[in-house]
C-alpha atoms as a PDB file:
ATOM      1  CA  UNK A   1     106.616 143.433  49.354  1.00  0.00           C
ATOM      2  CA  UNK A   2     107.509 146.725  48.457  1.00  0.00           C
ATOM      3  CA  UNK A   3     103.525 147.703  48.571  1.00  0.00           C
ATOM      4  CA  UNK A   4     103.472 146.068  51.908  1.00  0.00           C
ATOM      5  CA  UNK A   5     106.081 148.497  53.312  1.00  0.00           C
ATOM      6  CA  UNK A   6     104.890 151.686  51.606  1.00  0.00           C
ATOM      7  CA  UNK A   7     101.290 150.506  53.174  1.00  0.00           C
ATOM      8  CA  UNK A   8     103.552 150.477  56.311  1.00  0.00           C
ATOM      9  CA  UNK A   9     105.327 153.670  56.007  1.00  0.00           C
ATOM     10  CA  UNK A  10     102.031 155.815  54.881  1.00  0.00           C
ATOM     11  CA  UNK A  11      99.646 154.646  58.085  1.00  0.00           C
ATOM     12  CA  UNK A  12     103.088 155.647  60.396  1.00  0.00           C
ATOM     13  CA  UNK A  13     103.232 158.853  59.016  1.00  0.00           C
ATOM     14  CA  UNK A  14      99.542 159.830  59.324  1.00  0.00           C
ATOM     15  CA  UNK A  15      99.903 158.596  63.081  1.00  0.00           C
ATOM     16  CA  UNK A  16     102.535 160.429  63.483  1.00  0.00           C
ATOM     17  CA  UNK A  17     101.676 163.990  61.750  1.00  0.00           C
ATOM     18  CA  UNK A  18      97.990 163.629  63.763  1.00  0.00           C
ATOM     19  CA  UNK A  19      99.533 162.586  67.161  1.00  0.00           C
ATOM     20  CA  UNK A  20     101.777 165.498  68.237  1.00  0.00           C
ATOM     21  CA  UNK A  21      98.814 167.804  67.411  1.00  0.00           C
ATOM     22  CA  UNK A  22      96.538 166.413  68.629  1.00  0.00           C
ATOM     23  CA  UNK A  23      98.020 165.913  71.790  1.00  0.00           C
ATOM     24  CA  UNK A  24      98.835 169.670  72.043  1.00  0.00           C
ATOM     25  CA  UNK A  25      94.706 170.537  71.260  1.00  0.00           C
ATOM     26  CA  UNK A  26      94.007 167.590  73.948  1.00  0.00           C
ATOM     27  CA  UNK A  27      96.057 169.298  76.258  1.00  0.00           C
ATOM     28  CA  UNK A  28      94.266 172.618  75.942  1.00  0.00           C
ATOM     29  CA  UNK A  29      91.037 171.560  76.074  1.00  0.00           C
ATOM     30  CA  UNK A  30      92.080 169.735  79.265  1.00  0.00           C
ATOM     31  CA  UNK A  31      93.366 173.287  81.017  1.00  0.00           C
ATOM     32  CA  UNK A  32      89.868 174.864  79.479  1.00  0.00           C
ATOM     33  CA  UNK A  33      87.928 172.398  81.580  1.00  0.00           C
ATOM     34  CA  UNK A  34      89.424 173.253  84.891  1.00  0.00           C
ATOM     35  CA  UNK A  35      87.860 176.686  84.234  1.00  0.00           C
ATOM     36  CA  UNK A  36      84.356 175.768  83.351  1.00  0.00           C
ATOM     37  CA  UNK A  37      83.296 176.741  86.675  1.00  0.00           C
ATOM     38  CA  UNK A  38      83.676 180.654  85.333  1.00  0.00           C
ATOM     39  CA  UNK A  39      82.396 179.808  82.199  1.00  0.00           C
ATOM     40  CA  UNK A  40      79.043 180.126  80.354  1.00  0.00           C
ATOM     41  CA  UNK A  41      76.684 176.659  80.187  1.00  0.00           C
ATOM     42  CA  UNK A  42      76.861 177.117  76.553  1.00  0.00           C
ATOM     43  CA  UNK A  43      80.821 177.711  76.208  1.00  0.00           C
ATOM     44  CA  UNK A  44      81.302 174.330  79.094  1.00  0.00           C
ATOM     45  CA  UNK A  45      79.086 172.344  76.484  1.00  0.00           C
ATOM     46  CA  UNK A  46      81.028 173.109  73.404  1.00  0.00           C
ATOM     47  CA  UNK A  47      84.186 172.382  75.229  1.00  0.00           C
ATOM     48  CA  UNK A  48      83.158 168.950  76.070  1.00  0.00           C
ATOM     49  CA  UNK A  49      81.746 168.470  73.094  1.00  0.00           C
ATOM     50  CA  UNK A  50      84.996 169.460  71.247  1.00  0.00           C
ATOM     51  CA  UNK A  51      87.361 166.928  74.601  1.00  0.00           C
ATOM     52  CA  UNK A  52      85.324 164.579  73.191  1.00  0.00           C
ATOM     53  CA  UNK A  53      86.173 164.696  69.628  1.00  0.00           C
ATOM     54  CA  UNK A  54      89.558 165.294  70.190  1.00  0.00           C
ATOM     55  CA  UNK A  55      89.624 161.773  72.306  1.00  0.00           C
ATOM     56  CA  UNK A  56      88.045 159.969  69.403  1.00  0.00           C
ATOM     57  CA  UNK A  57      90.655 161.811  67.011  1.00  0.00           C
ATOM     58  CA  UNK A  58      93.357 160.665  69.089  1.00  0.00           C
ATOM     59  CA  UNK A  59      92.167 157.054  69.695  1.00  0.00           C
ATOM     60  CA  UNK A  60      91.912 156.861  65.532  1.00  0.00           C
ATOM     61  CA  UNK A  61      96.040 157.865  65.524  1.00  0.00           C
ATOM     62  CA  UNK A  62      96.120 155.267  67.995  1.00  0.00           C
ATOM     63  CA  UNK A  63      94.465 152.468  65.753  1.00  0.00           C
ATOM     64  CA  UNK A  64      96.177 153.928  62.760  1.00  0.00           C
ATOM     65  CA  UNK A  65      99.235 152.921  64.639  1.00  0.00           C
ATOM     66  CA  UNK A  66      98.317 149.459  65.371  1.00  0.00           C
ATOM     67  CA  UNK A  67      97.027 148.825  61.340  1.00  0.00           C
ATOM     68  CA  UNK A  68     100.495 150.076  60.824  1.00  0.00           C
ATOM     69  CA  UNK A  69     102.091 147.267  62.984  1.00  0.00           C
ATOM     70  CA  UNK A  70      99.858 144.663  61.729  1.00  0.00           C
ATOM     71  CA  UNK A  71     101.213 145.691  58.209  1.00  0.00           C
ATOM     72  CA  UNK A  72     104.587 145.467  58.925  1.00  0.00           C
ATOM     73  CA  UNK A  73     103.961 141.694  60.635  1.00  0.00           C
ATOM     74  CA  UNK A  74     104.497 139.058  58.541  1.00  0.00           C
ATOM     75  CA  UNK A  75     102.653 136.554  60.158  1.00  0.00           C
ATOM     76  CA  UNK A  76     100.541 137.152  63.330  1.00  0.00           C
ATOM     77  CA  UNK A  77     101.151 133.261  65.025  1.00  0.00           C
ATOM     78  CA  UNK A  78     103.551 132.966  67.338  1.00  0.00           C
ATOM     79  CA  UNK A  79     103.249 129.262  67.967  1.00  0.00           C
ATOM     80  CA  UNK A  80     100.915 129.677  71.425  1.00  0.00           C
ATOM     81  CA  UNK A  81      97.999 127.659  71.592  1.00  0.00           C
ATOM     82  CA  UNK A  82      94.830 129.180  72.117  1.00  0.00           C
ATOM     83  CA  UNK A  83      91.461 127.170  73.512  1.00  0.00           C
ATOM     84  CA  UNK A  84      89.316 129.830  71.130  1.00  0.00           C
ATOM     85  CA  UNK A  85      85.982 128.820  72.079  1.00  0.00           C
ATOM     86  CA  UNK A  86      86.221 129.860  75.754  1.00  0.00           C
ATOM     87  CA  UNK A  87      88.249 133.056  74.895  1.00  0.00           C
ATOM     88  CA  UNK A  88      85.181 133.583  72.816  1.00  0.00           C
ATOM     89  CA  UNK A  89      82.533 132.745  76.064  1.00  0.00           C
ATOM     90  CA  UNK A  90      84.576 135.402  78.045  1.00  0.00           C
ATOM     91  CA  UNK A  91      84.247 138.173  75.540  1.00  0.00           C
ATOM     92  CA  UNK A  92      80.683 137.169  75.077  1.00  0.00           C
ATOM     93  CA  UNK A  93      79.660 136.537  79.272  1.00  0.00           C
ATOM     94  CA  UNK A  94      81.372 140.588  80.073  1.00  0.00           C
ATOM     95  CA  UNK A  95      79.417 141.943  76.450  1.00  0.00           C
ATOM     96  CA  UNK A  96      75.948 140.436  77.996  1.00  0.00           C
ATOM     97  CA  UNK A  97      77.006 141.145  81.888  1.00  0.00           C
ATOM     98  CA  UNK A  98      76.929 145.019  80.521  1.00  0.00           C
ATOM     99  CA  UNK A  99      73.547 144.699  78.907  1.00  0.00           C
ATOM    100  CA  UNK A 100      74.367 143.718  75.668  1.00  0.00           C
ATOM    101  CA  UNK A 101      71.701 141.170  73.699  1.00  0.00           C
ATOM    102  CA  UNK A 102      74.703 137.992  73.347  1.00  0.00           C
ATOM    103  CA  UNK A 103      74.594 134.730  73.918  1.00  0.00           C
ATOM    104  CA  UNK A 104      77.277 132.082  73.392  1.00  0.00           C
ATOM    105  CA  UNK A 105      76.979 128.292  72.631  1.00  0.00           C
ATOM    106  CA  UNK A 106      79.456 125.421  71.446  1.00  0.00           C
ATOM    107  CA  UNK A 107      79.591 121.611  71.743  1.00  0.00           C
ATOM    108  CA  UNK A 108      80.833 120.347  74.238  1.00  0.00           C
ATOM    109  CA  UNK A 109      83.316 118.114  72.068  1.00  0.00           C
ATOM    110  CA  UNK A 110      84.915 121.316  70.604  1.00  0.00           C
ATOM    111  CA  UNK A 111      85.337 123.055  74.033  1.00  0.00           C
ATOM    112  CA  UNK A 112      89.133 121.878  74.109  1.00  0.00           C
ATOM    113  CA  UNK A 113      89.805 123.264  69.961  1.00  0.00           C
ATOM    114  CA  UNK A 114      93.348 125.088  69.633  1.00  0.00           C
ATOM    115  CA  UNK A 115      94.210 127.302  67.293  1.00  0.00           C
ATOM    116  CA  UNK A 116      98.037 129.077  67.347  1.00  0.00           C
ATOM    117  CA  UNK A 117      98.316 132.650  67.843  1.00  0.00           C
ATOM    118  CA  UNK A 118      97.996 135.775  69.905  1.00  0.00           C
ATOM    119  CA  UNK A 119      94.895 135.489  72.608  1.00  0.00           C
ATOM    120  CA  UNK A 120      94.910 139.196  73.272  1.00  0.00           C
ATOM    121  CA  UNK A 121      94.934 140.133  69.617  1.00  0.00           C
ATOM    122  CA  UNK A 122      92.396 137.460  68.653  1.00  0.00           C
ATOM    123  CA  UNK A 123      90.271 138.685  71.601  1.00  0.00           C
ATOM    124  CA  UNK A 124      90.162 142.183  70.778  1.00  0.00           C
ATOM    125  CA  UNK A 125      88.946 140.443  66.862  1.00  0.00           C
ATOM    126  CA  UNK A 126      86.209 138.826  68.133  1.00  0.00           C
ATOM    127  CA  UNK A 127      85.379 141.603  70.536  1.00  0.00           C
ATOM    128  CA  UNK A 128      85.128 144.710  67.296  1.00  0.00           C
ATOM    129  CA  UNK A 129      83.266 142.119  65.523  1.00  0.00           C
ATOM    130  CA  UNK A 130      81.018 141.063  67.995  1.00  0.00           C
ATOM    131  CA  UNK A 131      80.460 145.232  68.676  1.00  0.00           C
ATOM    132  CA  UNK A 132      79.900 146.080  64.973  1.00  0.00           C
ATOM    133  CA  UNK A 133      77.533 143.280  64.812  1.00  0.00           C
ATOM    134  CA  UNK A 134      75.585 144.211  68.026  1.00  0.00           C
ATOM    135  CA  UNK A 135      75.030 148.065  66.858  1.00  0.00           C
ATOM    136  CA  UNK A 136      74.196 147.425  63.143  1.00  0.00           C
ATOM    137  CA  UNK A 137      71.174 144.990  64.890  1.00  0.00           C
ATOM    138  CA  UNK A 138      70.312 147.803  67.756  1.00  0.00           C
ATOM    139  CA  UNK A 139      68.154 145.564  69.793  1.00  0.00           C
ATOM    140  CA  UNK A 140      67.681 142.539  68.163  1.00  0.00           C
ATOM    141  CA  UNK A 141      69.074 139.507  70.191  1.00  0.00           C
ATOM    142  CA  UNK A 142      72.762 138.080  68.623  1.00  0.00           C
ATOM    143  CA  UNK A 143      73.740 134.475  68.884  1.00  0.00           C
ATOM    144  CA  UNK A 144      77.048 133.716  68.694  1.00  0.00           C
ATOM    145  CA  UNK A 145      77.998 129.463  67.632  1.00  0.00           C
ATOM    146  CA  UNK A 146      81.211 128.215  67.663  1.00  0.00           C
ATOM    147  CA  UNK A 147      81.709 125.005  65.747  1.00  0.00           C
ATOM    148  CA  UNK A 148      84.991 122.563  64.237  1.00  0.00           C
ATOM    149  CA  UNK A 149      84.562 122.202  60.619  1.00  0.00           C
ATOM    150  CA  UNK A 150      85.845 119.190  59.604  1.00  0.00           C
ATOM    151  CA  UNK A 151      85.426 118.463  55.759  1.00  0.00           C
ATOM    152  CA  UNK A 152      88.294 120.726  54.701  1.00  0.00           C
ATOM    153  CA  UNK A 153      91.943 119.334  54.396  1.00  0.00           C
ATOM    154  CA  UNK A 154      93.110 120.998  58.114  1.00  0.00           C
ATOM    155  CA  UNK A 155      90.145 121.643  60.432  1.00  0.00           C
ATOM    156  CA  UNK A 156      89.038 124.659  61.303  1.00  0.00           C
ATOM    157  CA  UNK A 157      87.389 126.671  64.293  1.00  0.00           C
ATOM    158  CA  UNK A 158      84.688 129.031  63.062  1.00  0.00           C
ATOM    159  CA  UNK A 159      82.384 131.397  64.890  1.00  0.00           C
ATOM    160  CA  UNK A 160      78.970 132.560  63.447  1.00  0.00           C
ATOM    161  CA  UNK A 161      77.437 136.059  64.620  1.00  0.00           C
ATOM    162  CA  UNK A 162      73.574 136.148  63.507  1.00  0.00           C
ATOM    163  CA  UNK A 163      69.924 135.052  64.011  1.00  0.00           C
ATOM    164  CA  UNK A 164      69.206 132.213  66.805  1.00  0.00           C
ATOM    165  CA  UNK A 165      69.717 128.836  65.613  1.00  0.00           C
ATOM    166  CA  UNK A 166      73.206 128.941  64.184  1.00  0.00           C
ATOM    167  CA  UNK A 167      74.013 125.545  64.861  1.00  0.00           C
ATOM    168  CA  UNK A 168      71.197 124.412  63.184  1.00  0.00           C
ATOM    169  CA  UNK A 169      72.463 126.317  59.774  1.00  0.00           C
ATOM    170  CA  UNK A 170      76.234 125.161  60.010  1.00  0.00           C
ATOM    171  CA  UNK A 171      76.874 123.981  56.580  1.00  0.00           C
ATOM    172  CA  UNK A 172      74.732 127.093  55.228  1.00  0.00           C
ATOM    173  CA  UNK A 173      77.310 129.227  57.410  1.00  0.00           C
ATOM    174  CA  UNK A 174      80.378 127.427  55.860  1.00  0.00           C
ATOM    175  CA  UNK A 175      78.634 127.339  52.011  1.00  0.00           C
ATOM    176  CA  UNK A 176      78.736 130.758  52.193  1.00  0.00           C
ATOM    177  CA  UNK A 177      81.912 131.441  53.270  1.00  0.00           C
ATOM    178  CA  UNK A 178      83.034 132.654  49.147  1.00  0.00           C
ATOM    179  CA  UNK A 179      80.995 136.147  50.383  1.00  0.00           C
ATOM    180  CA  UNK A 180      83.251 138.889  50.678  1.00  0.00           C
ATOM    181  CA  UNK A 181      82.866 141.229  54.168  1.00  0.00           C
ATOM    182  CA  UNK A 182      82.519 145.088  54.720  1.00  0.00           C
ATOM    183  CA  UNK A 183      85.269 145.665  56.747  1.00  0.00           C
ATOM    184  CA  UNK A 184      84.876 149.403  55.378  1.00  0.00           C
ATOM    185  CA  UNK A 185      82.049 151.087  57.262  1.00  0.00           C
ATOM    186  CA  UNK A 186      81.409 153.813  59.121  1.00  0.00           C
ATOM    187  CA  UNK A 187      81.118 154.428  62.940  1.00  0.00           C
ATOM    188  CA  UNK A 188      83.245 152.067  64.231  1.00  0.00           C
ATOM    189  CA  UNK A 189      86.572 153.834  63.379  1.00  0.00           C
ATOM    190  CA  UNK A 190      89.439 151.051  62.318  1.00  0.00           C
ATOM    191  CA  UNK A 191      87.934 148.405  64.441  1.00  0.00           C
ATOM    192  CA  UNK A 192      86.672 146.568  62.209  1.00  0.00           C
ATOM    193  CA  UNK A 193      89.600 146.651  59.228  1.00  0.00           C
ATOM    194  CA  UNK A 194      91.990 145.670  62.263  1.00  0.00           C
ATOM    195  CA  UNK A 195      89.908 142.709  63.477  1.00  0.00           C
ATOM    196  CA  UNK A 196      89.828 141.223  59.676  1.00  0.00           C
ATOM    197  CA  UNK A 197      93.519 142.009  59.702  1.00  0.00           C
ATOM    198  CA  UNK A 198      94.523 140.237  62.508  1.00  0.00           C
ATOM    199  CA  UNK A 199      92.200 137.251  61.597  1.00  0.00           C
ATOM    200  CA  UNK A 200      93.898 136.913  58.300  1.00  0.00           C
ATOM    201  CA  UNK A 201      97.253 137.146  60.028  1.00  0.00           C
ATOM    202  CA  UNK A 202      96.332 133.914  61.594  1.00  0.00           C
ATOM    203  CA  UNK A 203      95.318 132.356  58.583  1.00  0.00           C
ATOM    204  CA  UNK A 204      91.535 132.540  58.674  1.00  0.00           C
ATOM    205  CA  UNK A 205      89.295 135.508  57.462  1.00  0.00           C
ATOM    206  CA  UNK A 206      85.727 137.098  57.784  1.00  0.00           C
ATOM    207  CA  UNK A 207      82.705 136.870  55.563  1.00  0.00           C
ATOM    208  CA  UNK A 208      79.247 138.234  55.595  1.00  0.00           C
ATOM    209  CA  UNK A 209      75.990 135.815  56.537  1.00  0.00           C
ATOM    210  CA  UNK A 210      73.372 137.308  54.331  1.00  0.00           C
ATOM    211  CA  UNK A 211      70.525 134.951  55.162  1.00  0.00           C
ATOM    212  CA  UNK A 212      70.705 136.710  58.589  1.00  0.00           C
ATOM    213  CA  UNK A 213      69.620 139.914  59.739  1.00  0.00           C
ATOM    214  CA  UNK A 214      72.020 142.618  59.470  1.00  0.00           C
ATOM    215  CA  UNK A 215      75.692 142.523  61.114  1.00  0.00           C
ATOM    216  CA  UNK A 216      75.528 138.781  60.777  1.00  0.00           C
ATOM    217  CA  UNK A 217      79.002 137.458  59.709  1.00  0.00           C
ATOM    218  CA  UNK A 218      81.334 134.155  60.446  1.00  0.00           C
ATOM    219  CA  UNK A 219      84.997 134.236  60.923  1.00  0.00           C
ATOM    220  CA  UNK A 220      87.167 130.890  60.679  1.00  0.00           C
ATOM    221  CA  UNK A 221      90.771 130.231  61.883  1.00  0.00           C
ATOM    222  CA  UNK A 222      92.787 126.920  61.265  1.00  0.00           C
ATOM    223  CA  UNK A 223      92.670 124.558  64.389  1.00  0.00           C
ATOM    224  CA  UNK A 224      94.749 122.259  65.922  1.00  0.00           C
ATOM    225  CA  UNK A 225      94.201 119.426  68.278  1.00  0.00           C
END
């Protein structure tokens, strides 16, 4: 426990020693911006160049904030069922409605599958990983399946990122399920760490698909009726 709360304590204090600055520099470059109209091409590029970075600094303190939160939690389920296989069509139908290569599919049987939790937080999950998994493959096509697995002791809702005919390779997807996940990678800031994080706080977790191309990975959660 106590390595828990130190965990806790150490990602509150980075977000909080980067946030006030950061902030301040925001501000600044904000004021600068107004005045680009006097200012050289080249001096208005390097400003917007630096707004930018500054944003992505500042969204970083942001999800430094929410890994702290998600350490200091316990347990993420709250008891509220979630219908996880729609939630996952959603993310899926606004990803491909904005260009991106996606496609969802699930049997019609395990439409109705429940899992207990937090729909916002398991949304924003499934959304990182579908994101990670969607740049690492540039434009290659992703297939998303969502499938009940039924042989283990509770069943379980599982969703497989990776190559076209997913539901064709379910029981390769589940045998390899013992493969650990990257969650530590760059260009995606803490995306991806808090999307494994929040999945285990429900009780499932993320592994890697390696017969797929890359960014191919499966995530399963425990399911109720």
């Amino acid at each position: 426990m106590k390595s828990s709360d130190d965990e806790r304590q150490l990602l509150s204090l980075i977000a909080h020693e980067l946030r006030s600055p950061g902030a301040v520099v925001a501000g600044y470059l904000r004021l600068l911006r107004k005045e680009t109209g006097d200012l050289p091409e080249r001096t208005r590029r390097m400003i917007e160049e630096a707004d930018r970075s500054c944003a992505r600094v500042l969204q970083l303190v942001k999800e430094l904030s929410e890994l702290s939160e998600l350490a200091a939690s316990d347990a993420l389920v709250s008891g509220v069922p979630v219908a996880v296989f729609p939630l996952c069509d959603e993310v899926v139908r606004a990803a491909s409605s904005a260009g991106s290569p996606a496609t969802f599919s699930c049997d019609p049987e395990d439409q109705a599958t429940l899992v207990q939790g937090d729909a916002n937080r398991l949304k924003r999950a499934f959304a990182a990983l579908m994101a990670a998994a969607l740049r690492e493959r540039g434009t290659q096509s992703l297939e998303i399946h969502g499938f009940v697995g039924r042989d283990a002791a509770v069943p379980e809702a599982v969703i497989a990122l990776g190559d076209p005919g997913l539901a064709l390779r379910r029981d390769k997807v589940l045998n390899d399920r013992p493969l650990s996940f990257d969650r530590w990678r760059g260009g995606t800031g803490l995306s991806i760490p808090i999307a494994c994080r929040i999945v285990e706080g429900h009780g499932g977790r993320v592994w890697s698909l390696p017969q797929d191309s890359r960014g191919a990975c499966a995530l399963s959660l425990p399911a109720g009726s």
